[in-house]
C-alpha atoms as a PDB file:
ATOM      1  CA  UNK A   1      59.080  18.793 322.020  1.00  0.00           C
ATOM      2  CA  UNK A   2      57.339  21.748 319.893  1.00  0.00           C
ATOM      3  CA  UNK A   3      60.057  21.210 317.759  1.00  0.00           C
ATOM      4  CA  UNK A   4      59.064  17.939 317.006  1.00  0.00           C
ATOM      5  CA  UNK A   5      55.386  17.990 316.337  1.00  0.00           C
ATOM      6  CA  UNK A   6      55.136  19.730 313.087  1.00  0.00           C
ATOM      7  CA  UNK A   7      57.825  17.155 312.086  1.00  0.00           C
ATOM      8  CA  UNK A   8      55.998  14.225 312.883  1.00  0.00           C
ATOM      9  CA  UNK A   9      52.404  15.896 311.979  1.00  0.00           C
ATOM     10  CA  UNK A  10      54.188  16.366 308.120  1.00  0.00           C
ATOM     11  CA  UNK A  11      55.086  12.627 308.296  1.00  0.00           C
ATOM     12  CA  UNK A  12      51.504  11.479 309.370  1.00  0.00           C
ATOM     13  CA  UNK A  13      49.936  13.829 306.510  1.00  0.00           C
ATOM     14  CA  UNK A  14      52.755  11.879 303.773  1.00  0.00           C
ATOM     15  CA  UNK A  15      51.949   8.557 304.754  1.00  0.00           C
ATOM     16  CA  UNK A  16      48.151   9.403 304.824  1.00  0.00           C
ATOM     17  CA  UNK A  17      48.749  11.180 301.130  1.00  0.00           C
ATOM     18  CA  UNK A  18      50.622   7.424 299.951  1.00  0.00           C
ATOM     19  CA  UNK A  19      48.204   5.415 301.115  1.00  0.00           C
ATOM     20  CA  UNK A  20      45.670   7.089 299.502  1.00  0.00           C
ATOM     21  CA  UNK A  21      47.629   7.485 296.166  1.00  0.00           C
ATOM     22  CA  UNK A  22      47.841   3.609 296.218  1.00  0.00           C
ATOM     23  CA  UNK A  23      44.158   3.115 296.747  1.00  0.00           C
ATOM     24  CA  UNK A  24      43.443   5.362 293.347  1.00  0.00           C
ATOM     25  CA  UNK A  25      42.529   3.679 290.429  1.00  0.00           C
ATOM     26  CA  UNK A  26      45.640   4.104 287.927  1.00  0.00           C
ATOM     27  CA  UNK A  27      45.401   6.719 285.429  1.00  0.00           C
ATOM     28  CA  UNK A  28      43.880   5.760 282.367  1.00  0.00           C
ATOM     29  CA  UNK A  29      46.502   5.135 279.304  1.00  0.00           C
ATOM     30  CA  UNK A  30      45.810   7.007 275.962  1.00  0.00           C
ATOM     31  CA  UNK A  31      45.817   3.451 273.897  1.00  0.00           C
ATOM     32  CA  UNK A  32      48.930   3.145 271.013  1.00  0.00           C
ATOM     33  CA  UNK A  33      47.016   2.629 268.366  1.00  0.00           C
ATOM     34  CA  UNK A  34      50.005   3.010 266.085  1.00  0.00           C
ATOM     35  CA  UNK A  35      51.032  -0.311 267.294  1.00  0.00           C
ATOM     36  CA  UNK A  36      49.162  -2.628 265.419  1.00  0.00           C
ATOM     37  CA  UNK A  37      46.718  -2.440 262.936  1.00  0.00           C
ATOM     38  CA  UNK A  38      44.041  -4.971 265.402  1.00  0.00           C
ATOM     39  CA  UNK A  39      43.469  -4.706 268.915  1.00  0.00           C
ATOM     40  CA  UNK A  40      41.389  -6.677 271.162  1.00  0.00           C
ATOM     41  CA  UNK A  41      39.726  -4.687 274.279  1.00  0.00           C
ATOM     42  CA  UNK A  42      40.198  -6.057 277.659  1.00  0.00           C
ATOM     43  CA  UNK A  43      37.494  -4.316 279.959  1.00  0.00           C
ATOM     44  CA  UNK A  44      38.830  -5.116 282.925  1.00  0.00           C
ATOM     45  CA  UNK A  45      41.680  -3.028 282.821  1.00  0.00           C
ATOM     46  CA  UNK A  46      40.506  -0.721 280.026  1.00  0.00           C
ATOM     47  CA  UNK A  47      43.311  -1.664 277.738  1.00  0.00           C
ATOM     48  CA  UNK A  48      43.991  -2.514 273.864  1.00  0.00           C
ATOM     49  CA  UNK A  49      45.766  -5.598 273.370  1.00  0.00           C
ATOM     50  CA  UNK A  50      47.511  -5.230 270.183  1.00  0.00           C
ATOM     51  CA  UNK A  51      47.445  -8.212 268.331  1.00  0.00           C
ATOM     52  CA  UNK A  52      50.362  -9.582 266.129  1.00  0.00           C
ATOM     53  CA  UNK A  53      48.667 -11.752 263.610  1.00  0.00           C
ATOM     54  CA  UNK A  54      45.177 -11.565 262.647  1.00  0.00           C
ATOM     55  CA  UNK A  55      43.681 -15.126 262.696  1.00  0.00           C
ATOM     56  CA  UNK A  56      42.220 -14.497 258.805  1.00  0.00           C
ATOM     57  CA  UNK A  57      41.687 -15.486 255.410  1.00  0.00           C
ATOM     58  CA  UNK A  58      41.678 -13.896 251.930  1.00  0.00           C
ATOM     59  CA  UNK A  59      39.336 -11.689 250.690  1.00  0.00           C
ATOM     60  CA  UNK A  60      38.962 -13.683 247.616  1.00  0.00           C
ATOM     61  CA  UNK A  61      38.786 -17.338 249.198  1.00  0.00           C
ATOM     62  CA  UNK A  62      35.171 -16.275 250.514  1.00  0.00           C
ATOM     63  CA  UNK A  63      32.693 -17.687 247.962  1.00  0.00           C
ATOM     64  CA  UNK A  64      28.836 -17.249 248.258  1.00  0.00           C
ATOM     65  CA  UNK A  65      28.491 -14.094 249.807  1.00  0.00           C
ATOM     66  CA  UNK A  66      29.000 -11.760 247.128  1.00  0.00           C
ATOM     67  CA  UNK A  67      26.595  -9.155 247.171  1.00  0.00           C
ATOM     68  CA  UNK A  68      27.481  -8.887 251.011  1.00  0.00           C
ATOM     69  CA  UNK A  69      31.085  -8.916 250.994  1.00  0.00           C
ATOM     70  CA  UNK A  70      30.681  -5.883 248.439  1.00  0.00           C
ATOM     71  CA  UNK A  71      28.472  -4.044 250.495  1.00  0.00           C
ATOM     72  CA  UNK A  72      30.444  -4.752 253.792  1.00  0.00           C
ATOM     73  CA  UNK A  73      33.289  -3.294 251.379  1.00  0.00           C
ATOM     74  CA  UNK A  74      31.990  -0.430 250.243  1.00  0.00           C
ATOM     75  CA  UNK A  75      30.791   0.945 253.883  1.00  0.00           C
ATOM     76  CA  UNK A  76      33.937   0.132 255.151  1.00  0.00           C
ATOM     77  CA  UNK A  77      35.599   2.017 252.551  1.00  0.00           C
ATOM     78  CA  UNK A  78      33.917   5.233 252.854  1.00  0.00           C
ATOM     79  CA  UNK A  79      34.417   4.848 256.324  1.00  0.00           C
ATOM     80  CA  UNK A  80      38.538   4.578 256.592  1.00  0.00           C
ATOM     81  CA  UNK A  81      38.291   7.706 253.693  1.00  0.00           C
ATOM     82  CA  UNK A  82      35.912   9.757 256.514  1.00  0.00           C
ATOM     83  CA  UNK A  83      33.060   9.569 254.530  1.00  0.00           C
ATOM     84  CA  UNK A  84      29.240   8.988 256.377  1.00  0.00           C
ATOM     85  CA  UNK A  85      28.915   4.694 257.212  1.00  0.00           C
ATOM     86  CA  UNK A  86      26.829   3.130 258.494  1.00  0.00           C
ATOM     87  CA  UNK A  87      27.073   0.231 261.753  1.00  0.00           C
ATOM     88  CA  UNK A  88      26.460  -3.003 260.631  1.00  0.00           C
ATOM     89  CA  UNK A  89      25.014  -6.088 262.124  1.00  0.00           C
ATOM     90  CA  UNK A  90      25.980  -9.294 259.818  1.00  0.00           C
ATOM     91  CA  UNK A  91      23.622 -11.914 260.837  1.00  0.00           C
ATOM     92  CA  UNK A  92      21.911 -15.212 259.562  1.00  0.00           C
ATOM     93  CA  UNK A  93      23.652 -18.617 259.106  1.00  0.00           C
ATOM     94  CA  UNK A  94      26.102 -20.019 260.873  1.00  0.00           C
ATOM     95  CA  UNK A  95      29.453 -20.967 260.025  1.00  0.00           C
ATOM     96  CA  UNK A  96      28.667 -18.912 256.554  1.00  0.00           C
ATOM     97  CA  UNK A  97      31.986 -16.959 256.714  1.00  0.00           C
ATOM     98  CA  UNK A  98      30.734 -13.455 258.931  1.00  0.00           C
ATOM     99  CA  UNK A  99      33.400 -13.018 261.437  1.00  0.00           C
ATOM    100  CA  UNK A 100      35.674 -13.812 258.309  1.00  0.00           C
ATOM    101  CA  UNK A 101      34.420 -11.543 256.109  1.00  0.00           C
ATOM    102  CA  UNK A 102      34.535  -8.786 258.748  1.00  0.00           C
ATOM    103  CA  UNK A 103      38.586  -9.538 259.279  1.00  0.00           C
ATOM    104  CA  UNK A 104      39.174 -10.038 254.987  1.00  0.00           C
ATOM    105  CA  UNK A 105      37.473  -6.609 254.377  1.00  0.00           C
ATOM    106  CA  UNK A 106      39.189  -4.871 257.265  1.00  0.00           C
ATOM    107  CA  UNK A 107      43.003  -6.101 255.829  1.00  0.00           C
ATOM    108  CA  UNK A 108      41.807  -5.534 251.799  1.00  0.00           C
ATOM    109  CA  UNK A 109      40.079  -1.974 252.827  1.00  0.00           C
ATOM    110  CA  UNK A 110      43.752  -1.111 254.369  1.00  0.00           C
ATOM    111  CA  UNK A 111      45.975  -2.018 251.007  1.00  0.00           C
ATOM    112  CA  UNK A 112      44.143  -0.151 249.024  1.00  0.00           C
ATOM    113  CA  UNK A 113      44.019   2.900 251.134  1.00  0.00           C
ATOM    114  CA  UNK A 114      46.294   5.955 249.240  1.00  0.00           C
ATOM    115  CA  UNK A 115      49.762   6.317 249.989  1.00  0.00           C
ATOM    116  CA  UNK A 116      50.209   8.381 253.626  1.00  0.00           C
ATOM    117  CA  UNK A 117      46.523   7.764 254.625  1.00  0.00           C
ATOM    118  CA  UNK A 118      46.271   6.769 258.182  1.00  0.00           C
ATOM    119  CA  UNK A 119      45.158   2.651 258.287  1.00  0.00           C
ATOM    120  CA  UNK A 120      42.056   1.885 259.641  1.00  0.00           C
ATOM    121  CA  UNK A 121      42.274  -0.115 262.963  1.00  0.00           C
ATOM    122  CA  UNK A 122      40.023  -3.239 263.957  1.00  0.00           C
ATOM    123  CA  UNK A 123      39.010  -3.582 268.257  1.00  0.00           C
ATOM    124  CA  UNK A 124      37.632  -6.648 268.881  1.00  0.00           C
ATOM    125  CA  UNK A 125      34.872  -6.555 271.928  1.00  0.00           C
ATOM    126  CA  UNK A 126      34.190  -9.505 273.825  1.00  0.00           C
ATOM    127  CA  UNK A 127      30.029  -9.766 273.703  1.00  0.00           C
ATOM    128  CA  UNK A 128      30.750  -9.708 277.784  1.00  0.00           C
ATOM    129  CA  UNK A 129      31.960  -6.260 277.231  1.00  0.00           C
ATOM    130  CA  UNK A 130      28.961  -5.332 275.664  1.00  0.00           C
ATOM    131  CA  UNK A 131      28.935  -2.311 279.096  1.00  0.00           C
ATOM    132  CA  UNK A 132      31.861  -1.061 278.645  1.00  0.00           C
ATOM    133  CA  UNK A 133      31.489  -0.333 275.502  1.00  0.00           C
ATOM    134  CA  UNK A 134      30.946   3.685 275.882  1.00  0.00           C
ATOM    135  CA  UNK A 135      34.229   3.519 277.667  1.00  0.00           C
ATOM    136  CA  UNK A 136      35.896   2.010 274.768  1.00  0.00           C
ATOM    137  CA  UNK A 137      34.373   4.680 272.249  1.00  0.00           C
ATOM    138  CA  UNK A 138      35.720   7.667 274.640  1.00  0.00           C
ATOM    139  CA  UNK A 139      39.057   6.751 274.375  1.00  0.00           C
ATOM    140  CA  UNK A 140      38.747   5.969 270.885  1.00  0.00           C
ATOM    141  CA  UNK A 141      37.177   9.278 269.909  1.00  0.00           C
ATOM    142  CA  UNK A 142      40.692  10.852 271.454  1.00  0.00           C
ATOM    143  CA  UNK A 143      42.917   9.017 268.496  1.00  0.00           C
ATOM    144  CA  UNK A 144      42.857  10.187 264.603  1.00  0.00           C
ATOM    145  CA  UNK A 145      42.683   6.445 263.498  1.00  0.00           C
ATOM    146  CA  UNK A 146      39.093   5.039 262.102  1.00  0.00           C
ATOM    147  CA  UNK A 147      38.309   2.486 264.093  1.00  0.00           C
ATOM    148  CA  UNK A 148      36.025  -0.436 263.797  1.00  0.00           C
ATOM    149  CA  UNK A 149      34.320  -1.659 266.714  1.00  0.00           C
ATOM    150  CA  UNK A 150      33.740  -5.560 265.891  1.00  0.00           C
ATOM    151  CA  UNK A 151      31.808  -7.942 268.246  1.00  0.00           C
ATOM    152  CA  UNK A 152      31.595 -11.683 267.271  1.00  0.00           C
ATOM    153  CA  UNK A 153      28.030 -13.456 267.674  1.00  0.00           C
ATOM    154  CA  UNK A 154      26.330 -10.616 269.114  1.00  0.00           C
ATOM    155  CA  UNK A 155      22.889 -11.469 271.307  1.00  0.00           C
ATOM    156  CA  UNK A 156      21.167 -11.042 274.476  1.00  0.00           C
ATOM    157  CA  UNK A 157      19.370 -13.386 276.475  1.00  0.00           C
ATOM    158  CA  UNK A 158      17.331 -13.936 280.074  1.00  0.00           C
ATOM    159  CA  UNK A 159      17.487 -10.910 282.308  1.00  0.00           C
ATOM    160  CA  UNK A 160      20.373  -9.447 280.120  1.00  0.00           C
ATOM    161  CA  UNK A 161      20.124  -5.226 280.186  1.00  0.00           C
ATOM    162  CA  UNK A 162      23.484  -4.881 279.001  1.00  0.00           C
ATOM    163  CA  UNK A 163      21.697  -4.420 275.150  1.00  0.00           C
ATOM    164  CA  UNK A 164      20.569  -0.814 276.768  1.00  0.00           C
ATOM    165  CA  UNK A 165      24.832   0.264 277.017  1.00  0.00           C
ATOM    166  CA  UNK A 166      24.835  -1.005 273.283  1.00  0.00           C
ATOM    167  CA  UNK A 167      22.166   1.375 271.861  1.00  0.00           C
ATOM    168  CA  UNK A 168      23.164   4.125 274.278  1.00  0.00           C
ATOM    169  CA  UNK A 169      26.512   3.775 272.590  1.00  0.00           C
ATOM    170  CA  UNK A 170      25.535   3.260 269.042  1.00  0.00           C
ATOM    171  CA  UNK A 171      23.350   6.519 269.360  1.00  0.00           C
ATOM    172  CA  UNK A 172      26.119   8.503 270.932  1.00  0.00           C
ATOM    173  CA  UNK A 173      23.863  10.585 273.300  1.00  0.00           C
ATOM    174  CA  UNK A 174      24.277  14.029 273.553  1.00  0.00           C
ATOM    175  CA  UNK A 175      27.754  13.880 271.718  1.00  0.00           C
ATOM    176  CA  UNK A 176      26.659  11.121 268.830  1.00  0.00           C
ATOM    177  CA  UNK A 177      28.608   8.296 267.913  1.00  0.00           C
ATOM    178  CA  UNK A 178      32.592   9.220 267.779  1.00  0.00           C
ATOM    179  CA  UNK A 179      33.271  10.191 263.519  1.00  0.00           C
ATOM    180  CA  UNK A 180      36.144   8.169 263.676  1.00  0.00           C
ATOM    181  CA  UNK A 181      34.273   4.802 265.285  1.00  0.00           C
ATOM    182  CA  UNK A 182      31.855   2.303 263.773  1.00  0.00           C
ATOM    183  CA  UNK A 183      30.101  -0.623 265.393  1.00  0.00           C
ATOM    184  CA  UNK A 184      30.105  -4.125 263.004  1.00  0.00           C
ATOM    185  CA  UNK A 185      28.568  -6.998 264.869  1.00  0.00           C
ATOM    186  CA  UNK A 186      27.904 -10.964 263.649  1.00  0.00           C
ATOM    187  CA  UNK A 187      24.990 -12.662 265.139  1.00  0.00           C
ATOM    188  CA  UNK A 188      22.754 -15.797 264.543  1.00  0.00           C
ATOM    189  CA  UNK A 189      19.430 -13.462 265.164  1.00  0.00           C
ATOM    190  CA  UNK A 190      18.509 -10.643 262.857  1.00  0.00           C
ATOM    191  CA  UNK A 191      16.998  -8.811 266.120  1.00  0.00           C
ATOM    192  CA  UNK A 192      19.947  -9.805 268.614  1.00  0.00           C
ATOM    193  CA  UNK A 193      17.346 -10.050 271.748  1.00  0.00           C
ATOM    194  CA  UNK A 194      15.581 -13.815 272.377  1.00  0.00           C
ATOM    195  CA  UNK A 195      12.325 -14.431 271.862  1.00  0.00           C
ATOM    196  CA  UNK A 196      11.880 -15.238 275.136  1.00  0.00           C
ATOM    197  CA  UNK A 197      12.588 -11.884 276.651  1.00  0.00           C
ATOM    198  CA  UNK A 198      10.127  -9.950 274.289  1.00  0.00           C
ATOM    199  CA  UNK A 199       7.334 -12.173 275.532  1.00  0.00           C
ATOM    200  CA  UNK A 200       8.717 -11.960 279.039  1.00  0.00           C
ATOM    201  CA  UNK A 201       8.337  -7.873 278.341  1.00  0.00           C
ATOM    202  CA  UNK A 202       5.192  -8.052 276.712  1.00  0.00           C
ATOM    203  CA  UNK A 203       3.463 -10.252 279.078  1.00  0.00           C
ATOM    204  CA  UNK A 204       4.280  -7.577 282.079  1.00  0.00           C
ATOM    205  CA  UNK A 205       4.264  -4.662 280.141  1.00  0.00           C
ATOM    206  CA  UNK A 206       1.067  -2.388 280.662  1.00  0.00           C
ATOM    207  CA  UNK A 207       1.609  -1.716 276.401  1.00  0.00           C
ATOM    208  CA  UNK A 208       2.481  -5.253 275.132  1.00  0.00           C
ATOM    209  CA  UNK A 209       3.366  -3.526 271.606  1.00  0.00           C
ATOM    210  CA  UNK A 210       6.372  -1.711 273.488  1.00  0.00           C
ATOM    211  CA  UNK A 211       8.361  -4.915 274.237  1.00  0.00           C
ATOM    212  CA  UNK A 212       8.488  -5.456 270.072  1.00  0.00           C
ATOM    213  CA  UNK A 213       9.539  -1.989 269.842  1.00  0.00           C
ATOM    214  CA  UNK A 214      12.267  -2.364 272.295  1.00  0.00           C
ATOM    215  CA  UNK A 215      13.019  -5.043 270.223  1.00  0.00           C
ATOM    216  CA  UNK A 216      13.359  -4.161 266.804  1.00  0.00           C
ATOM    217  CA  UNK A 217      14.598  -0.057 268.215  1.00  0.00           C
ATOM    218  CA  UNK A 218      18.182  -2.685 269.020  1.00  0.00           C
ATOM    219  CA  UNK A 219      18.638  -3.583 265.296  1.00  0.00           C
ATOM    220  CA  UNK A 220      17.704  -0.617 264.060  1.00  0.00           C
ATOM    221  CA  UNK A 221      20.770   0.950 265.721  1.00  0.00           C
ATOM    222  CA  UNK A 222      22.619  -0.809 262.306  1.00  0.00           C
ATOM    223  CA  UNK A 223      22.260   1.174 259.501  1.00  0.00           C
ATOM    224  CA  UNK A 224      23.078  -2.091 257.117  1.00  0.00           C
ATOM    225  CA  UNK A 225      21.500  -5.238 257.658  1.00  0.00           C
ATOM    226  CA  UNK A 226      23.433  -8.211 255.725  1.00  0.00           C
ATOM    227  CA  UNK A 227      22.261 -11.882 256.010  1.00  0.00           C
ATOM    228  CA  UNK A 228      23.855 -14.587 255.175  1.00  0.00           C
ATOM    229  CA  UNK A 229      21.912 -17.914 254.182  1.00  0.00           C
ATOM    230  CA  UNK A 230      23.226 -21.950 253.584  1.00  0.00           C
ATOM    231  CA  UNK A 231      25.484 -22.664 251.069  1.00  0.00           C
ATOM    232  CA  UNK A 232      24.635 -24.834 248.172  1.00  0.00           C
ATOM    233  CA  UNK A 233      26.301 -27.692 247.254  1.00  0.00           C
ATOM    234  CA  UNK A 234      27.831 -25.542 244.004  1.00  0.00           C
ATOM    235  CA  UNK A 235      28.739 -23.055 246.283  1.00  0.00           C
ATOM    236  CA  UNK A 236      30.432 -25.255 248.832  1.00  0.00           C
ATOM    237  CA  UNK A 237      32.157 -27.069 246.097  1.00  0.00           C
ATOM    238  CA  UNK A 238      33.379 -23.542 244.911  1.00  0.00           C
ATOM    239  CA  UNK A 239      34.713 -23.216 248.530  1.00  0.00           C
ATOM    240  CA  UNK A 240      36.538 -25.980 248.532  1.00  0.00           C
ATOM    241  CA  UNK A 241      38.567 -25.583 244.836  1.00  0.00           C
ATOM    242  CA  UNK A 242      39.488 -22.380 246.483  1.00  0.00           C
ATOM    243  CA  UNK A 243      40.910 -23.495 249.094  1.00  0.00           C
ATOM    244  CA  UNK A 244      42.793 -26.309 247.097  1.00  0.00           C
ATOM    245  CA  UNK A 245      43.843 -24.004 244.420  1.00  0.00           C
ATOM    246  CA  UNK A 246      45.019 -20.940 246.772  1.00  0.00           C
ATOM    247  CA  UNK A 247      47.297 -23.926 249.338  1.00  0.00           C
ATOM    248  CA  UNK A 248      48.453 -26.042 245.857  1.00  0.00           C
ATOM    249  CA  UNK A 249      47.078 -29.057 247.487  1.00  0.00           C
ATOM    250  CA  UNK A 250      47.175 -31.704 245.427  1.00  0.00           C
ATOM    251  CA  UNK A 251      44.336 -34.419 244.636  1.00  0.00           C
ATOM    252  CA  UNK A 252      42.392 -36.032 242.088  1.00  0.00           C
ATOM    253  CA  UNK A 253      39.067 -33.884 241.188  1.00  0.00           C
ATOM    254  CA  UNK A 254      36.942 -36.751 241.185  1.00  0.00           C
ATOM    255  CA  UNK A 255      38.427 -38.018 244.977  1.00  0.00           C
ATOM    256  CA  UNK A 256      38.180 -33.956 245.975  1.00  0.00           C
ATOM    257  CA  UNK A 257      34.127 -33.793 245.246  1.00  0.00           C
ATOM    258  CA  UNK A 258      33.466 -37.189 246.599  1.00  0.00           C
ATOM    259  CA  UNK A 259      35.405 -36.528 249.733  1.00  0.00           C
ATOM    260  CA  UNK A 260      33.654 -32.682 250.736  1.00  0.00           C
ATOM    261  CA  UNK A 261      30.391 -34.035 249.803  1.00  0.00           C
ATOM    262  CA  UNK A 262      31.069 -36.830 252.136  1.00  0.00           C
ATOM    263  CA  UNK A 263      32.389 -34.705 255.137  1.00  0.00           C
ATOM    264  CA  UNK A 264      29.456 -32.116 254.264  1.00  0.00           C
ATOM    265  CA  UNK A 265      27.344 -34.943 254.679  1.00  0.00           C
ATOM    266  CA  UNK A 266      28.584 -36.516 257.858  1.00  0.00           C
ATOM    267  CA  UNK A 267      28.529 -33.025 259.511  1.00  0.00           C
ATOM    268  CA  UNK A 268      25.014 -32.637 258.673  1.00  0.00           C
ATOM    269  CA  UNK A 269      25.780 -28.833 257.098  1.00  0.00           C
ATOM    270  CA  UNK A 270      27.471 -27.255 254.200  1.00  0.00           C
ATOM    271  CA  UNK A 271      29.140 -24.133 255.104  1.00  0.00           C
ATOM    272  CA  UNK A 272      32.379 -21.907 254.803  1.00  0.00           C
ATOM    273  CA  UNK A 273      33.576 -23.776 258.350  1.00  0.00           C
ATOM    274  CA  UNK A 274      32.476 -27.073 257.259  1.00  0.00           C
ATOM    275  CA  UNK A 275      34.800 -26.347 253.891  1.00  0.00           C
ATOM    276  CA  UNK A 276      37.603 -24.917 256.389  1.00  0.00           C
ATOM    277  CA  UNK A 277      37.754 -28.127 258.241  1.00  0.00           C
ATOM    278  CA  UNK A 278      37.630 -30.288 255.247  1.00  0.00           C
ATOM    279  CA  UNK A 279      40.505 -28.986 253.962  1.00  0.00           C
ATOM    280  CA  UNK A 280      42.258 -28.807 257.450  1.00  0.00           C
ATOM    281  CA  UNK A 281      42.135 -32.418 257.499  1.00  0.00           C
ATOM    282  CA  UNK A 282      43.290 -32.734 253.815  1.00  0.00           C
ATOM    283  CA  UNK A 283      45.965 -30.784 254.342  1.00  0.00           C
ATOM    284  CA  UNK A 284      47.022 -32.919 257.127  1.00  0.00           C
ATOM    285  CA  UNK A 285      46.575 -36.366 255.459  1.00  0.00           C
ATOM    286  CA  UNK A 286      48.961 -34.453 252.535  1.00  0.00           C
ATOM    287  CA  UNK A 287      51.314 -33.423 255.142  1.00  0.00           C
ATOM    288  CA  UNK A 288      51.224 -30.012 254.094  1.00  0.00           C
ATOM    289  CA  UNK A 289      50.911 -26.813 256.105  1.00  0.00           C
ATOM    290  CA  UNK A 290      48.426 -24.253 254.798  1.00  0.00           C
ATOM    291  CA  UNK A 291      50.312 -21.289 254.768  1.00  0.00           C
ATOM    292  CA  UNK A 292      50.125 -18.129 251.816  1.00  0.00           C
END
């Protein structure tokens, strides 16, 4: 029987140990970013999706925003050489192209990099993410690959705190922001928080001047500010010959302007998406795919 017991007190102590290793977490994965040149992060399981194809257009079909497009160019470009850049916060407008121009800059920084230089690498953040975003930069930081850190109609709204994990990791702390990481965000508000919340803070706060402050502290996390305004109807017609010359699509000039003014007009905007869509459903009526 004494023989037994250590036997059996052994197997107690491995079961306990297996139970217990299935209960851990699961070691966190050093992310591949060699596999792709985009990513998008899922939060949940603290892992880089690589992604295939980049949903994008040309660098040069973007008309309107060119003093923007070559300031978002430049910064980007010091950036993937390891040179200082700043995070940027593209805001203004809607449907004005940001999330586009973000993507086109990202792929024309990349083939003009030197010969042998590593490519920069674009992570996509979901703005529901917005808290694990320090977790994201740590395991960033790790990999020799610049990195941008992009986040698609950035704001905060109601009760939201999560804004206090964004300038925590847009400041860095202690360590500072990772050399190899910058944070580009689009949003419809230059200041990202609502309205509603500053006057919510400054109606209970014993300073009312430090809701503003908390305020305009979030925006000032960007180094680079670039807004984007409406289109006018030169510069959506300029979108639109763009498109039509870059797919060959073929139509009479005359029929082209009357149409886009028509579905600009019927839409109630003109924009880089409202141009997109036009010529979507040209394309279609011409039975011809928009590819190149």
């Amino acid at each position: 029987m004494t023989d037994t017991a250590p036997d059996q007190t052994l197997a107690t102590l491995l079961r306990i140990a297996d139970a217990l290793e299935r209960l851990a977490p699961p070691a966190k994965r050093k992310p591949d970013l060699s596999a792709a040149d985009a990513f998008v992060w899922h939060a949940a399981g603290h892992e880089l999706a690589p992604v295939a194809k980049v949903n994008r257009v040309a660098l040069s079909l973007l008309r309107g925003v060119d003093r923007v497009r070559d300031t978002l160019a430049e910064n980007t470009e010091r950036f993937a050489r390891g040179l200082p850049a700043n995070n940027v916060l593209l805001w203004g407008a809607r449907g004005m192209g940001k999330s586009s121009l973000v993507k086109a800059v990202h792929a024309d920084t990349n083939q003009r990099l030197p010969k042998g230089a590593l490519p920069l690498k674009l992570i996509e953040i979901h703005r529901e993410d917005i808290e694990s975003l320090p977790v994201l930069m740590g395991l960033l930081k790790a990999d020799p690959h610049p990195a941008v850190v992009f986040c698609d109609d950035l704001s905060f709204d109601g009760q939201d705190t999560s804004y206090k994990s964004l300038k925590a990791a847009l400041d860095g702390g202690v360590e500072g922001r990772p050399e190899n990481v910058v944070f580009y965000a689009t949003s419809n508000r230059r200041h990202l928080l609502a309205r509603e919340m500053v006057e919510n803070e400054r109606s209970t706060s014993i300073n009312p001047g430090e809701a503003v402050e908390e305020k305009v502290s979030l925006s000032d996390r960007f180094g680079l500010w670039l807004g984007f305004h409406k289109c006018s109807q030169d510069e959506y017609l300029a979108m639109i010959d763009g498109y039509v010359g870059h797919f060959g699509l073929t139509i009479e000039p005359e029929a082209l302007r009357r149409e886009a003014l028509e579905w600009a007009t019927t839409r109630g905007s003109r924009s880089g998406r409202t141009a997109w869509q036009y010529i979507q459903d040209l394309a279609g009526r011409l039975e011809t795919k928009l590819e190149g």
